[in-house]
C-alpha atoms as a PDB file:
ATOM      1  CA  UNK A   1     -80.567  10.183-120.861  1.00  0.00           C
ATOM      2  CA  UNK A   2     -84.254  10.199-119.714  1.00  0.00           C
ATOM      3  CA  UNK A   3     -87.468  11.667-120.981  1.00  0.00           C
ATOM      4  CA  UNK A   4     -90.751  12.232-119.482  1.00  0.00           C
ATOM      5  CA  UNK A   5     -93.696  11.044-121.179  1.00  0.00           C
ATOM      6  CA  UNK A   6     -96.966  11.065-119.768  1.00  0.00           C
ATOM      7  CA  UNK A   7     -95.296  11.024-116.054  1.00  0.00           C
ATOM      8  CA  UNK A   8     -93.562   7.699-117.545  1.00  0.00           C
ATOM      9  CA  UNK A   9     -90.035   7.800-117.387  1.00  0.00           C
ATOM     10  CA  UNK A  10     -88.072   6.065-120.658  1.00  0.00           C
ATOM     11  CA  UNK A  11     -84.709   5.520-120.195  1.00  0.00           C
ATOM     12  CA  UNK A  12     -81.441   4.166-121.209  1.00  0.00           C
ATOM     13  CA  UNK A  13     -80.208   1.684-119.412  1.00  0.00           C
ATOM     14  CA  UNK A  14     -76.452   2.230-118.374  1.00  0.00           C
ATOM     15  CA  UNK A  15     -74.936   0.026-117.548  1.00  0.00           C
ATOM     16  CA  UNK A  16     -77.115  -2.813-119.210  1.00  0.00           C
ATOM     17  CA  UNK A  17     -78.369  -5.502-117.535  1.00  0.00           C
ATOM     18  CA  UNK A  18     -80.086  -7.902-119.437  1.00  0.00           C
ATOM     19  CA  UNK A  19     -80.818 -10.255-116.847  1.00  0.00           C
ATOM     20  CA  UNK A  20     -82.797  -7.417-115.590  1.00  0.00           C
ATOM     21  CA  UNK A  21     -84.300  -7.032-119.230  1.00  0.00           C
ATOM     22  CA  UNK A  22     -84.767 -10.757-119.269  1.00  0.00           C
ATOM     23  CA  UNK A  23     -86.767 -10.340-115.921  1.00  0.00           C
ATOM     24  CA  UNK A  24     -89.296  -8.025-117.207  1.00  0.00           C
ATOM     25  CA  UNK A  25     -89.893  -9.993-120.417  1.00  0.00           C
ATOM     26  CA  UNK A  26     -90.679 -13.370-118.485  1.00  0.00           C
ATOM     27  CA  UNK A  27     -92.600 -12.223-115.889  1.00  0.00           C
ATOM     28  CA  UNK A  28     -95.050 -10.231-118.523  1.00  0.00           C
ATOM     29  CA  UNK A  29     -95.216 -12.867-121.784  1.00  0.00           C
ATOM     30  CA  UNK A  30     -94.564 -16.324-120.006  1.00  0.00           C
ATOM     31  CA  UNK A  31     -97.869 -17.408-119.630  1.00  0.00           C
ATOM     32  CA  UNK A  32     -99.346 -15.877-122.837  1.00  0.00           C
ATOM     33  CA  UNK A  33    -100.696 -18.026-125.738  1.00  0.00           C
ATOM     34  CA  UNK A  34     -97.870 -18.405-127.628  1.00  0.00           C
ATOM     35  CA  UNK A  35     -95.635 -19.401-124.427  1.00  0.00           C
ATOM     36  CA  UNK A  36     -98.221 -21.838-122.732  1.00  0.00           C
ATOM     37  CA  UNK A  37     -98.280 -23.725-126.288  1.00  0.00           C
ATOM     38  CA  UNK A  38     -94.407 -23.648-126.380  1.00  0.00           C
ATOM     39  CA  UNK A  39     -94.057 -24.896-122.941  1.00  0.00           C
ATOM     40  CA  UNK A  40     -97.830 -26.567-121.598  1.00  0.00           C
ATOM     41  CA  UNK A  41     -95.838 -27.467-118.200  1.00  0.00           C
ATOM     42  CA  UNK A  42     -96.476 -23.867-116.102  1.00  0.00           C
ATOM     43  CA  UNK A  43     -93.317 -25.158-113.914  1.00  0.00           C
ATOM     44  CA  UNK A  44     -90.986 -26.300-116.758  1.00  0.00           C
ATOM     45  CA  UNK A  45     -91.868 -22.731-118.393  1.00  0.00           C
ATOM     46  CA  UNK A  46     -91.365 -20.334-115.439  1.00  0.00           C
ATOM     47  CA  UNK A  47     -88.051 -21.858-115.019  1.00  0.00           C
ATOM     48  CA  UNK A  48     -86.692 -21.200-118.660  1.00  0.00           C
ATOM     49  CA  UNK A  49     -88.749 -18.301-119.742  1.00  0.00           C
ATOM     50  CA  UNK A  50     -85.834 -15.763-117.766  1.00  0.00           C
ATOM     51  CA  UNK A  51     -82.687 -18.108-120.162  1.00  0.00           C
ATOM     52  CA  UNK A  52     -84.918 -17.912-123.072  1.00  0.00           C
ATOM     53  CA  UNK A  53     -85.612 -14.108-123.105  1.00  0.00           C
ATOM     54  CA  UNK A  54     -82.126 -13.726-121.992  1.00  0.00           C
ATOM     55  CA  UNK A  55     -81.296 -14.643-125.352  1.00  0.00           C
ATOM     56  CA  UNK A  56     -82.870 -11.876-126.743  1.00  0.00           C
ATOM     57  CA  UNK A  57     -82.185  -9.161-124.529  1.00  0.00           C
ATOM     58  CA  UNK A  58     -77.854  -9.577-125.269  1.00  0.00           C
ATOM     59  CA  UNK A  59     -78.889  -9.395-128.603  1.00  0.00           C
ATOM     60  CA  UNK A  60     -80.659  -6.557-128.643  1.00  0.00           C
ATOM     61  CA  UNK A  61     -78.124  -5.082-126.704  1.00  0.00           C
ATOM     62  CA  UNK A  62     -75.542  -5.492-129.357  1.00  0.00           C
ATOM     63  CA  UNK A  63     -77.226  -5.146-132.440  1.00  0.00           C
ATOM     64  CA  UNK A  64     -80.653  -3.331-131.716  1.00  0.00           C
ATOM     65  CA  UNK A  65     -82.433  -0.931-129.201  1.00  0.00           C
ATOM     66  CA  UNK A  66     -83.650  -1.511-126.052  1.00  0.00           C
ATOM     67  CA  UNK A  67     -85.927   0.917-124.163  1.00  0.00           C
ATOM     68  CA  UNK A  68     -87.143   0.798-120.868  1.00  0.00           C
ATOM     69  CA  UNK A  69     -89.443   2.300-118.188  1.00  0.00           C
ATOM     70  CA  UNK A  70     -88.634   2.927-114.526  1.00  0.00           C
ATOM     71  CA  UNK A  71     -91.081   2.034-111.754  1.00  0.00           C
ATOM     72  CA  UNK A  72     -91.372   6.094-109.693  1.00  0.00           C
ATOM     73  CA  UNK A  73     -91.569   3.939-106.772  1.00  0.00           C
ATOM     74  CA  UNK A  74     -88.889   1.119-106.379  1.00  0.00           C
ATOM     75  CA  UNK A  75     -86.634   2.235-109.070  1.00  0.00           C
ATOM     76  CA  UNK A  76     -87.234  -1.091-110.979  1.00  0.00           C
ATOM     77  CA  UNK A  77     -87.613  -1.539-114.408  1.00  0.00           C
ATOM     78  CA  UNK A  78     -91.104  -1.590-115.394  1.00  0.00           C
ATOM     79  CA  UNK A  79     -91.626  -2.054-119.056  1.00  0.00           C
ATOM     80  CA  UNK A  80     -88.751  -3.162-121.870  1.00  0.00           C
ATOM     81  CA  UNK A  81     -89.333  -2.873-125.693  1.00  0.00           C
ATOM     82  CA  UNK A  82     -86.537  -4.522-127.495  1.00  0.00           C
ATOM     83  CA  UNK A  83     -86.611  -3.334-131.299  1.00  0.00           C
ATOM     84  CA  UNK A  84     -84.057  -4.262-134.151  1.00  0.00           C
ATOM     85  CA  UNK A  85     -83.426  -1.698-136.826  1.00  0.00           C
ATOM     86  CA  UNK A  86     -83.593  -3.838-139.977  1.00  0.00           C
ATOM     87  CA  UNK A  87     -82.597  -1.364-142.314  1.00  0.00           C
ATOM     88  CA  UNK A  88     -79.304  -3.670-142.777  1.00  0.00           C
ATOM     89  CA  UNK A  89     -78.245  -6.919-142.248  1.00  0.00           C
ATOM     90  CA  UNK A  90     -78.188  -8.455-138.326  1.00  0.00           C
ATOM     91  CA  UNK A  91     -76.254 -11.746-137.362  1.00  0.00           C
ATOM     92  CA  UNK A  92     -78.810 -14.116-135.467  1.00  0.00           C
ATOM     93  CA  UNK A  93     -78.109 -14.385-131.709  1.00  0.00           C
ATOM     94  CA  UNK A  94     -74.664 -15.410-130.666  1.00  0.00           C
ATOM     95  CA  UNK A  95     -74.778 -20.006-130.394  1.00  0.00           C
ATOM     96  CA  UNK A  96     -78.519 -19.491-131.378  1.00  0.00           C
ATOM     97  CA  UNK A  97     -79.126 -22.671-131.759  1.00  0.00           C
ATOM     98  CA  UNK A  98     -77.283 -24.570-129.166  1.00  0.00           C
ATOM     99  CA  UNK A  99     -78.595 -21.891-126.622  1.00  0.00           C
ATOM    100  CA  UNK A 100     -82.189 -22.448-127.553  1.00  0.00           C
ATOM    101  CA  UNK A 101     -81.955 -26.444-127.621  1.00  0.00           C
ATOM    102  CA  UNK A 102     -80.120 -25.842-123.588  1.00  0.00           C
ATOM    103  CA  UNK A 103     -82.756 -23.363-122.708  1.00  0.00           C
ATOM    104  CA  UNK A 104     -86.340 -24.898-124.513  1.00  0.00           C
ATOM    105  CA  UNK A 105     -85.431 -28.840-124.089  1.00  0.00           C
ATOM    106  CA  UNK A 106     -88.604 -31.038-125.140  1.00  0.00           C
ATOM    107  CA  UNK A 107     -90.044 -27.794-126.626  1.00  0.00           C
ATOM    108  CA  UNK A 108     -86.697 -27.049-128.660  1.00  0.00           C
ATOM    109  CA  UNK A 109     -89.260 -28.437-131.912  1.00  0.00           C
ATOM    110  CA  UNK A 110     -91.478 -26.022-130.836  1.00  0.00           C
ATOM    111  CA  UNK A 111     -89.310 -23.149-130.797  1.00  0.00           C
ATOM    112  CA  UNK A 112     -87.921 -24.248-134.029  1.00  0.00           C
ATOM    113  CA  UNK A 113     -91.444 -24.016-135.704  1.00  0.00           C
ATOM    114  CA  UNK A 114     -92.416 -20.836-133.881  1.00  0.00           C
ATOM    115  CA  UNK A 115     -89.120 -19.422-135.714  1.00  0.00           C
ATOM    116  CA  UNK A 116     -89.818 -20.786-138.948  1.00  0.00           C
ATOM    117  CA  UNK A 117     -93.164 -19.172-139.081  1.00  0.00           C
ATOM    118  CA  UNK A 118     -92.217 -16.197-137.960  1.00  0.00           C
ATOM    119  CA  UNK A 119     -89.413 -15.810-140.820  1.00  0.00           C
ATOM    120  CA  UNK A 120     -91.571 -17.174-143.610  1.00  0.00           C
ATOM    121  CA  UNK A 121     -94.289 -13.793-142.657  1.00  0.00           C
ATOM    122  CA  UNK A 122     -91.781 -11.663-142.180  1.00  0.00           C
ATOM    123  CA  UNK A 123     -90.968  -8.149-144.830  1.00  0.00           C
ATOM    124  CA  UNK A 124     -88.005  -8.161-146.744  1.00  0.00           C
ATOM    125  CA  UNK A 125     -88.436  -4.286-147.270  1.00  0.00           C
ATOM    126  CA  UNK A 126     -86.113  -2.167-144.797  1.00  0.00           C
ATOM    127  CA  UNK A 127     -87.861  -1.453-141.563  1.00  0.00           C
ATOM    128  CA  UNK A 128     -87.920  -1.408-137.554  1.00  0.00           C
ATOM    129  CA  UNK A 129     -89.281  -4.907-136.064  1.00  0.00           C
ATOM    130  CA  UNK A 130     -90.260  -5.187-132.573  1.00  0.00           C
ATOM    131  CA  UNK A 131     -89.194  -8.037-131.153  1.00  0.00           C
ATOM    132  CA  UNK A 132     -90.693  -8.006-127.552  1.00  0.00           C
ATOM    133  CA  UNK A 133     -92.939  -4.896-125.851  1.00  0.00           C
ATOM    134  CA  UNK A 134     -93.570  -6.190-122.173  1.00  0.00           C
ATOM    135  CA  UNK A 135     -95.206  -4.423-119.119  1.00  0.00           C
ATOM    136  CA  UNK A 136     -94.863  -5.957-115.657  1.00  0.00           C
ATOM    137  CA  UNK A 137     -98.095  -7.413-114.607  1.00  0.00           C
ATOM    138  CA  UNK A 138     -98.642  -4.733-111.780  1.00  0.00           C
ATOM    139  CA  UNK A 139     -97.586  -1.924-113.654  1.00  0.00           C
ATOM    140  CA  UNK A 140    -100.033  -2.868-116.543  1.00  0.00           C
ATOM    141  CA  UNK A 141    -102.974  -0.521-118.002  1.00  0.00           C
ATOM    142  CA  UNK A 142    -100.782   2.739-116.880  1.00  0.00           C
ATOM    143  CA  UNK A 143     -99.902   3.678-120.406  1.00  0.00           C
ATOM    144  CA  UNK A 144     -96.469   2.352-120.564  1.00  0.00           C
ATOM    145  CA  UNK A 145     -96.403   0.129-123.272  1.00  0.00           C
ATOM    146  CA  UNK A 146     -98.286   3.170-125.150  1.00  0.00           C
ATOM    147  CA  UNK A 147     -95.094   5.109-124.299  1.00  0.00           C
ATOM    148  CA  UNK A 148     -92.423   3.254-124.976  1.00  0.00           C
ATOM    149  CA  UNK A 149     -94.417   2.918-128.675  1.00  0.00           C
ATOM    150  CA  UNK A 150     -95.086   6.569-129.025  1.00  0.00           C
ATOM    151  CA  UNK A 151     -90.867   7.296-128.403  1.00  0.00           C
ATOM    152  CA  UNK A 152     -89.892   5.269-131.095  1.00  0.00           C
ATOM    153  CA  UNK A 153     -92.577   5.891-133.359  1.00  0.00           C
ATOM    154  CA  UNK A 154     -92.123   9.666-133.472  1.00  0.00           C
ATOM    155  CA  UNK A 155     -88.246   8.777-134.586  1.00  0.00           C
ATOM    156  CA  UNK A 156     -89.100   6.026-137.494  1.00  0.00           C
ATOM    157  CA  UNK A 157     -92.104   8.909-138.660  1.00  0.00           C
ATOM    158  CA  UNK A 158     -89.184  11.834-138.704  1.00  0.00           C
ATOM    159  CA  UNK A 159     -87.385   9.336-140.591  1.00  0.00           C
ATOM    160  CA  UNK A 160     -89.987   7.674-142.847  1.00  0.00           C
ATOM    161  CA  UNK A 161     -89.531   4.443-141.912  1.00  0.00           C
ATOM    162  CA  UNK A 162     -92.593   1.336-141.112  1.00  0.00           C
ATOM    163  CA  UNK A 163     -92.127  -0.965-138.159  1.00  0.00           C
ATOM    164  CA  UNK A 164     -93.368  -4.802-138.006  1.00  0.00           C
ATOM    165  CA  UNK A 165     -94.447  -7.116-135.338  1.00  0.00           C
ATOM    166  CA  UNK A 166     -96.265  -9.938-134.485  1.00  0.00           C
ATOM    167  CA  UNK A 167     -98.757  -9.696-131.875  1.00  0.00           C
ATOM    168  CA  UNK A 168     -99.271 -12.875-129.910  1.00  0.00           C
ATOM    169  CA  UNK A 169    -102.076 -12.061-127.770  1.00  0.00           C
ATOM    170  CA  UNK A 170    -105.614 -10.277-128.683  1.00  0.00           C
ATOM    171  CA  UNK A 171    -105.717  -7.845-125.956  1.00  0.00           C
ATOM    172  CA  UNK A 172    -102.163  -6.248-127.147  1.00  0.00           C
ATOM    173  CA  UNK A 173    -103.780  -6.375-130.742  1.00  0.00           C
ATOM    174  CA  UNK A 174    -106.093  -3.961-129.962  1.00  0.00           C
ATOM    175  CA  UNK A 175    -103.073  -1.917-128.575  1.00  0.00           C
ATOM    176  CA  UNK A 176    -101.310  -2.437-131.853  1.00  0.00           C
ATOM    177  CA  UNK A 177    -104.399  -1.391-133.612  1.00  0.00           C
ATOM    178  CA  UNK A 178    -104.675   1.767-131.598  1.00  0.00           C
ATOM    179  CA  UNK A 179    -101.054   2.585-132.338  1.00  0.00           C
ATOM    180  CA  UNK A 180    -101.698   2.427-135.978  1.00  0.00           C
ATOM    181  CA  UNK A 181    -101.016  -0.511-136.996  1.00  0.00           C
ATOM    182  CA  UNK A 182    -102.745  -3.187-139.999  1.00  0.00           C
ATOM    183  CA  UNK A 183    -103.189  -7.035-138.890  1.00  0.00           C
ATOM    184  CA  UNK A 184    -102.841  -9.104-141.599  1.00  0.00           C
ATOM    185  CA  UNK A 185    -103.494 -12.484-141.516  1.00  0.00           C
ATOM    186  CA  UNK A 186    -103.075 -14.512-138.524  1.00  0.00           C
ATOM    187  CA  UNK A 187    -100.256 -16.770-138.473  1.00  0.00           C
ATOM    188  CA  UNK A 188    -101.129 -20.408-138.449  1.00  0.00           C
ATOM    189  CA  UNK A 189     -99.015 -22.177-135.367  1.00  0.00           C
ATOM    190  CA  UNK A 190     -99.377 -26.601-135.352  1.00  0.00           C
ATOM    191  CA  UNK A 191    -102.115 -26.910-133.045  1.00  0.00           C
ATOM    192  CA  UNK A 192    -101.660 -23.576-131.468  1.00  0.00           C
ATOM    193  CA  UNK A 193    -102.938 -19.792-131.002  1.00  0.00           C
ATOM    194  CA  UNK A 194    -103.118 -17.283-134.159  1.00  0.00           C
ATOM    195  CA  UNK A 195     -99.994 -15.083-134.696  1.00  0.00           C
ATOM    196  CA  UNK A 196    -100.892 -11.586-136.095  1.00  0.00           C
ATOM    197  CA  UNK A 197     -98.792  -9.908-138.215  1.00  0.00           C
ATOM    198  CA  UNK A 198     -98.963  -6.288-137.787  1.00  0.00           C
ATOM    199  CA  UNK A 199     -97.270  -3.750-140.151  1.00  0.00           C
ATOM    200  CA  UNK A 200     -97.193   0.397-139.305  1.00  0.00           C
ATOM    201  CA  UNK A 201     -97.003   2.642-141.793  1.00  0.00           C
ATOM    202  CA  UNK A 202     -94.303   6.051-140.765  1.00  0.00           C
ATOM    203  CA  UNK A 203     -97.240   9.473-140.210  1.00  0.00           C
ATOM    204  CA  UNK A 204     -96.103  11.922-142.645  1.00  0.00           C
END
């Protein structure tokens, strides 16, 4: 099924391929803040970002939603927003943890920090949680991210329901912001960048 918004095309991707998913997501977010202080080593990181997101990607597949944005010229995926509908209890990723210790190495501490942060912030009260929003670096500024938000906002607003994230980088803050969401406070990472915690309430 695909809609047009704002001459962006959001579709569903059938048949799924996360690897493509996993693609999108490391080429866009693996050499923000969050991942340069996972993984300081720019080689190290470009060659486990696509395994890491990978992760991520079968498990939104199975247990969450994915959306996704096709390129008008080469038919590639563009942008991927990967949200989990917390509204009831989700399994963690399949082998989590042995996955993540193959896939992160020296920085499997890291990871395991990053995760425990993220957890201790994160609502209890039912509501949608976006994972990962990423826009390939060429196809940035078009309004894509914008649309892949505005799709699944207008569904959690018909059905009264707030979404969560955490934004990583300040630039996609101010996106956040824009989109309606609140910052709270920044999340303290060991010797890295601030983590903000951003919480939408559903338009009425």
């Amino acid at each position: 099924m695909t809609h047009a918004i704002q001459d962006v095309v959001v579709r569903d991707i059938d048949p799924v391929d996360t690897d493509e998913i996993a693609a999108v997501l490391a080429v866009a977010m693996s050499d923000g803040p969050v991942a340069r202080w996972l993984m300081p080593d720019a080689t190290v990181r470009g060659a486990c970002s696509p395994d890491y997101f990978a992760i991520f990607a079968e498990h939104a597949v199975r247990f969450g939603e994915v959306y996704a944005t096709v390129d008008p010229i080469d038919g590639q995926l563009s942008g991927v927003a990967l949200w989990f509908p917390l509204t009831r209890m989700i399994p963690p990723p399949h082998d989590y943890d042995r996955r993540l210790k193959e896939v992160a190495g020296a920085a499997f501490d890291r990871a395991c920090e990053l995760d425990a942060a993220f957890e201790a912030h994160h609502p209890v009260v039912p509501h949608h949680y976006l994972a990962f929003l990423a826009v390939r670096p060429d196809r940035q500024n078009l309004g894509i991210g914008s649309s892949m938000l505005a799709r699944h906002h207008a569904r959690l607003d018909r059905a009264g329901l707030p979404a969560y994230l955490e934004s990583t980088d300040p630039r996609n803050r101010e996106l956040y912001l824009r989109h309606g969401y609140v910052s709270r406070a920044p999340i303290t990472l060991p010797d890295g960048p601030p983590v903000w915690p951003m919480w939408r309430e559903p338009y009425r």
